[in-house]
Protein backbone atom coordinates (compact mmCIF):
# COMPACT_ATOMS: atom_id res chain seq x y z
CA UNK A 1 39.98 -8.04 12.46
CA UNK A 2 36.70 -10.11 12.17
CA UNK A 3 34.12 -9.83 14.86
CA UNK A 4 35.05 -13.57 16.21
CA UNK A 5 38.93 -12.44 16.53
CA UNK A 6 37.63 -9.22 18.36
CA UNK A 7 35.00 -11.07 20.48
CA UNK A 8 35.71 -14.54 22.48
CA UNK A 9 32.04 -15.21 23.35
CA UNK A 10 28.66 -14.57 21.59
CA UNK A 11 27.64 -12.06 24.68
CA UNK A 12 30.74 -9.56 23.90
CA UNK A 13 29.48 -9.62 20.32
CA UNK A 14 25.78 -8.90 21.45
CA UNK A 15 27.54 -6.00 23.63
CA UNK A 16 30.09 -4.94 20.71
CA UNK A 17 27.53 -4.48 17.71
CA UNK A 18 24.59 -3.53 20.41
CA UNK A 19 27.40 -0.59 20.98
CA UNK A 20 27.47 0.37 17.13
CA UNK A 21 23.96 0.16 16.78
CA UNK A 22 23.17 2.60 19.15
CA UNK A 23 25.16 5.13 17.49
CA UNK A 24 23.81 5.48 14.73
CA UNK A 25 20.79 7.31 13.83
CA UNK A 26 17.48 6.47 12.48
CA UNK A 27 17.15 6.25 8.34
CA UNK A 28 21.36 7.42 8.50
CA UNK A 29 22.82 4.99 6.15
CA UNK A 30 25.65 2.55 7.67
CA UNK A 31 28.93 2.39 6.70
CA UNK A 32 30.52 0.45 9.49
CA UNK A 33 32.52 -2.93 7.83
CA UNK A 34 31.85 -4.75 10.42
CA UNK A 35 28.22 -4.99 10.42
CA UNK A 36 27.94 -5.48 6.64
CA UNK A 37 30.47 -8.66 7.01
CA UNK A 38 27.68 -9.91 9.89
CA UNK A 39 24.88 -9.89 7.91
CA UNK A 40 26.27 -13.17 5.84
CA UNK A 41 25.57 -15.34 8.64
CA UNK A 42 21.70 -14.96 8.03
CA UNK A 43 20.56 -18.39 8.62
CA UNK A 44 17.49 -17.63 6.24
CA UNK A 45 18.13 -14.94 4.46
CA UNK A 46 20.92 -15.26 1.96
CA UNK A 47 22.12 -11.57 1.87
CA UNK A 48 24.66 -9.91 -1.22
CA UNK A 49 26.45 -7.40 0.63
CA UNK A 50 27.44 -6.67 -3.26
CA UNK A 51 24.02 -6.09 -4.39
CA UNK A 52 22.56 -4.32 -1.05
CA UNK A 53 21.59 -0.82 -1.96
CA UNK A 54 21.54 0.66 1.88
CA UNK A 55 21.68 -0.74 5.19
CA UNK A 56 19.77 1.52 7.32
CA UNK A 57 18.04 1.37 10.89
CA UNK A 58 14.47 2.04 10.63
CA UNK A 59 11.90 1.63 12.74
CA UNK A 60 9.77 -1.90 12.88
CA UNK A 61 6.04 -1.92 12.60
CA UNK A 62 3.92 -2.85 14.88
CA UNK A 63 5.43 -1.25 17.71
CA UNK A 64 7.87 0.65 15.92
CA UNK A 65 11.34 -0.45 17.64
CA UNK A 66 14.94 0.12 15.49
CA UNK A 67 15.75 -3.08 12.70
CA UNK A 68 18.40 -3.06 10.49
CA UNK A 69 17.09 -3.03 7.64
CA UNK A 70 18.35 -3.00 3.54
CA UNK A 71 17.38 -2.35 0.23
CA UNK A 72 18.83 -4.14 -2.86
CA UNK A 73 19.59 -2.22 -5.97
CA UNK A 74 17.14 -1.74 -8.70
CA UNK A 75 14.66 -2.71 -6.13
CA UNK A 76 11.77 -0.97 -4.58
CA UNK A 77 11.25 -3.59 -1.29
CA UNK A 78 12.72 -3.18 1.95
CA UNK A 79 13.73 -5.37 4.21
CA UNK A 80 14.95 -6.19 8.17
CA UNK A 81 17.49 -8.15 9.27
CA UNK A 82 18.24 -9.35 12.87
CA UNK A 83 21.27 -8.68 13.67
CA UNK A 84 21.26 -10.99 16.78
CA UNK A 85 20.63 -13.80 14.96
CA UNK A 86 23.36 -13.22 12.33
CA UNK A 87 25.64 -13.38 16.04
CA UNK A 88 23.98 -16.28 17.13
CA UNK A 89 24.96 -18.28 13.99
CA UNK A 90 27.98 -17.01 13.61
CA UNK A 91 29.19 -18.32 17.33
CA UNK A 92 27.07 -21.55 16.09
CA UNK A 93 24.24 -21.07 18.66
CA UNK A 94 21.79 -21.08 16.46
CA UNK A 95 19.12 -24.79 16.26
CA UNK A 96 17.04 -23.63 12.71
CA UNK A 97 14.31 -26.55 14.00
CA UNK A 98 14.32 -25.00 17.60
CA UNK A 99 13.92 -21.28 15.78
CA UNK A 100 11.05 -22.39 13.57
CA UNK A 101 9.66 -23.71 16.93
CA UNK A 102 9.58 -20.63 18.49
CA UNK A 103 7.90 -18.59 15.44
CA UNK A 104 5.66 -21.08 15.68
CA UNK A 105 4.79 -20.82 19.04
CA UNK A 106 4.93 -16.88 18.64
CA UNK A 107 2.32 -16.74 15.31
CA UNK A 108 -0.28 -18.99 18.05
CA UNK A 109 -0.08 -16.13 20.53
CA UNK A 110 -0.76 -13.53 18.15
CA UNK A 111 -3.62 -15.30 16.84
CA UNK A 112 -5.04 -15.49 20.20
CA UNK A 113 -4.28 -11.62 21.00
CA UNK A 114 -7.25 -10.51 18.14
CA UNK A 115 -9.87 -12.31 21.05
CA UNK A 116 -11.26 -12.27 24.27
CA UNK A 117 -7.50 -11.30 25.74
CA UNK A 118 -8.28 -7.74 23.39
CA UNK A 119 -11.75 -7.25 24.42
CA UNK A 120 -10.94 -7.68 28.13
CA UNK A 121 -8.15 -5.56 28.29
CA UNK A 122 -9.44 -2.86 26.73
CA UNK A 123 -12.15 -2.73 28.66
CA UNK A 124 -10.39 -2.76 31.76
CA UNK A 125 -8.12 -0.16 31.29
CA UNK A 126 -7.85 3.50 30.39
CA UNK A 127 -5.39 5.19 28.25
CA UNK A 128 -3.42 8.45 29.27
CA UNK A 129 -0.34 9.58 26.63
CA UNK A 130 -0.34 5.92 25.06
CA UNK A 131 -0.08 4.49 28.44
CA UNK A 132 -2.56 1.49 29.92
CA UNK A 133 -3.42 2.23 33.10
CA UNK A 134 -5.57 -0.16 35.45
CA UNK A 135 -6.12 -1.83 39.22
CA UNK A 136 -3.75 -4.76 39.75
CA UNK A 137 -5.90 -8.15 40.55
CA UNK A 138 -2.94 -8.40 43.03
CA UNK A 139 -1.59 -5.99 45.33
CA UNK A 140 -4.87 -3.76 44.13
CA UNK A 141 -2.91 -0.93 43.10
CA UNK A 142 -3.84 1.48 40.68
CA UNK A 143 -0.49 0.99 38.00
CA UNK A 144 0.33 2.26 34.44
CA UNK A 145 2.06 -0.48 31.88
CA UNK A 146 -0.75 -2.78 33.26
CA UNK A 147 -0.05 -6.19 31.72
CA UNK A 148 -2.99 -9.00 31.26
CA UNK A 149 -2.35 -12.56 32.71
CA UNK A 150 -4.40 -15.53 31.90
CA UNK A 151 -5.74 -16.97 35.39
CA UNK A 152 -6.56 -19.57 36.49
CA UNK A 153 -5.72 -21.48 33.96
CA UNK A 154 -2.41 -20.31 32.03
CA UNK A 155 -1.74 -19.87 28.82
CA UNK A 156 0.57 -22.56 28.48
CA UNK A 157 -2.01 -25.18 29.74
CA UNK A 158 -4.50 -23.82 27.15
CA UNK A 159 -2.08 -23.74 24.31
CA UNK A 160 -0.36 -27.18 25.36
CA UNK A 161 -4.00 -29.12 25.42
CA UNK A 162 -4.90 -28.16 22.37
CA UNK A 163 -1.68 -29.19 20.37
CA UNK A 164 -2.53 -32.45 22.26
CA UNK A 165 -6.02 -32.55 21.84
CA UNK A 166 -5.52 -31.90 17.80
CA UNK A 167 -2.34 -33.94 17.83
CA UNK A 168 -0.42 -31.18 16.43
CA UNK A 169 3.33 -31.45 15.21
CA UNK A 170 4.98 -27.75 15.37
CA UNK A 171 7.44 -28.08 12.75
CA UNK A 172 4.37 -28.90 10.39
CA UNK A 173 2.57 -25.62 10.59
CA UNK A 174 3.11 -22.96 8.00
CA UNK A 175 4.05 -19.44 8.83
CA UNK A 176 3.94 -16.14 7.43
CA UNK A 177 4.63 -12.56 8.37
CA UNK A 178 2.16 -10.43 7.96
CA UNK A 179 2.06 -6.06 6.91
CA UNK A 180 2.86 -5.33 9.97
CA UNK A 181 5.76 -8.23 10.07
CA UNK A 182 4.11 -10.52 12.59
CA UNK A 183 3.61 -13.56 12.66
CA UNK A 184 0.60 -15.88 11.37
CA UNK A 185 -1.08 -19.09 11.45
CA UNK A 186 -0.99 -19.59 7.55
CA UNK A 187 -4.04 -21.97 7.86
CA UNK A 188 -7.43 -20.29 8.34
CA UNK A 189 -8.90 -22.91 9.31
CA UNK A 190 -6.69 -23.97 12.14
CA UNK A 191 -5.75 -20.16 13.11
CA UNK A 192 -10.11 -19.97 13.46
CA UNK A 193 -9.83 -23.45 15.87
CA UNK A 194 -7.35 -22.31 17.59
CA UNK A 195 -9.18 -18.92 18.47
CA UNK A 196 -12.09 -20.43 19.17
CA UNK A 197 -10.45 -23.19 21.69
CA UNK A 198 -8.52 -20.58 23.53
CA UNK A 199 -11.26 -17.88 24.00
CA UNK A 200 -13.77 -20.57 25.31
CA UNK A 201 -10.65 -21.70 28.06
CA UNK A 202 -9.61 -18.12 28.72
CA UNK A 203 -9.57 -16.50 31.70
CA UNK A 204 -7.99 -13.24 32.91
CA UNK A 205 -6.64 -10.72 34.86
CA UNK A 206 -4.49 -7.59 35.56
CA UNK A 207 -1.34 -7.66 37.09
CA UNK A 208 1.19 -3.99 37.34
CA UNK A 209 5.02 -5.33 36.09
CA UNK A 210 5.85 -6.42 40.00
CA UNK A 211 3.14 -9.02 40.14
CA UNK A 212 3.57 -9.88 36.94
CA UNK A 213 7.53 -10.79 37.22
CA UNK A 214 6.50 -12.55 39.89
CA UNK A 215 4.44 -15.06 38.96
CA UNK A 216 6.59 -15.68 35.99
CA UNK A 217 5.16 -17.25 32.64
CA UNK A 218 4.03 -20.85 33.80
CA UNK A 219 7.27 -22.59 32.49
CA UNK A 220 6.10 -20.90 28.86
């Protein structure tokens, strides 16, 4: 039984492999059928079940969270998969302009993370056991998992002004993934702009989770 026969919707799929997943442990080999027959429906990665060494799950730098990930035969590189996204093709959810959108979108936050944002969080915060603890610009409580929120102005008017500023088409920037697999502005140049724009329009502050949820992302 394929995983569309088993599963009506793409949610009982998420729930069905998420289920698998869990069970097994990290760097144990998979075996399961059902997750080697997913991996096909890639929508960017072309994957040889035939020629995969291993599928394993291993953990994902940089913050270390489970991936499936495989190995081809004769080969020394390693790769991870997203097993979500195989799903969301499969049950033909998945837009490959509106996904290169996104990663788009994602490798101009990340850019902007290496700034000011940085600088003033860190210095606004202490660490105990890995944990950022700091005084919420809100409710004024003292909080661990403090989170930083641009304020006044939002990220999303920062980021939106400058793609209109620059006249800036999305699907015409070049990606990559970095060492530790995120993702980059592939132009210097425009990664530098960019940096420069956002840190001279940034302002911030700290919210705990609770504040946080609820002021929401600005419609970003």
């Amino acid at each position: 039984m394929s995983l569309k026969e088993r599963c009506s919707n793409m949610a009982q799929a998420n729930r069905y492999i998420g289920n698998i997943i869990r069970t097994i442990n990290n760097e144990e080999i998979i075996e399961d059928r059902m997750i080697k027959e997913l991996v096909i429906y890639h929508p960017t990665k072309r994957i040889d079940v035939n020629k995969v060494e291993w599928f394993k799950i291993k953990s994902r730098p940089p913050f270390n969270k489970p991936a499936l990930s495989y190995k081809y035969k004769n080969s020394r590189n390693e790769d991870d998969i997203s097993w979500k996204l195989c799903i969301r093709n499969l049950y033909g959810k998945y837009n490959r302009d509106e996904e290169y959108e996104k990663d788009v979108k994602t490798a101009f936050r990340n850019e902007s993370h290496i700034g000011t944002k940085k600088q003033y969080f860190i210095n606004n915060t202490t660490i105990k056991n890995n944990i950022f603890i700091g005084i919420c610009n809100n409710c004024n409580k003292k909080t661990e998992n403090i989170t930083t929120d641009h304020y006044k102005l939002s990220y999303k008017e920062i980021f939106d002004n400058f793609i209109n500023i620059n006249n800036i088409n999305l699907s015409n920037i070049d990606i990559f993934e970095n060492e530790d697999n995120e993702i980059r502005i592939k132009d210097e140049n425009l990664a530098s702009k960019w940096l420069n724009y956002h840190d001279n329009k940034a302002q911030y502050r700290l919210l705990c989770s609770s504040c946080n949820s609820h002021f929401g992302s600005y419609g970003y």
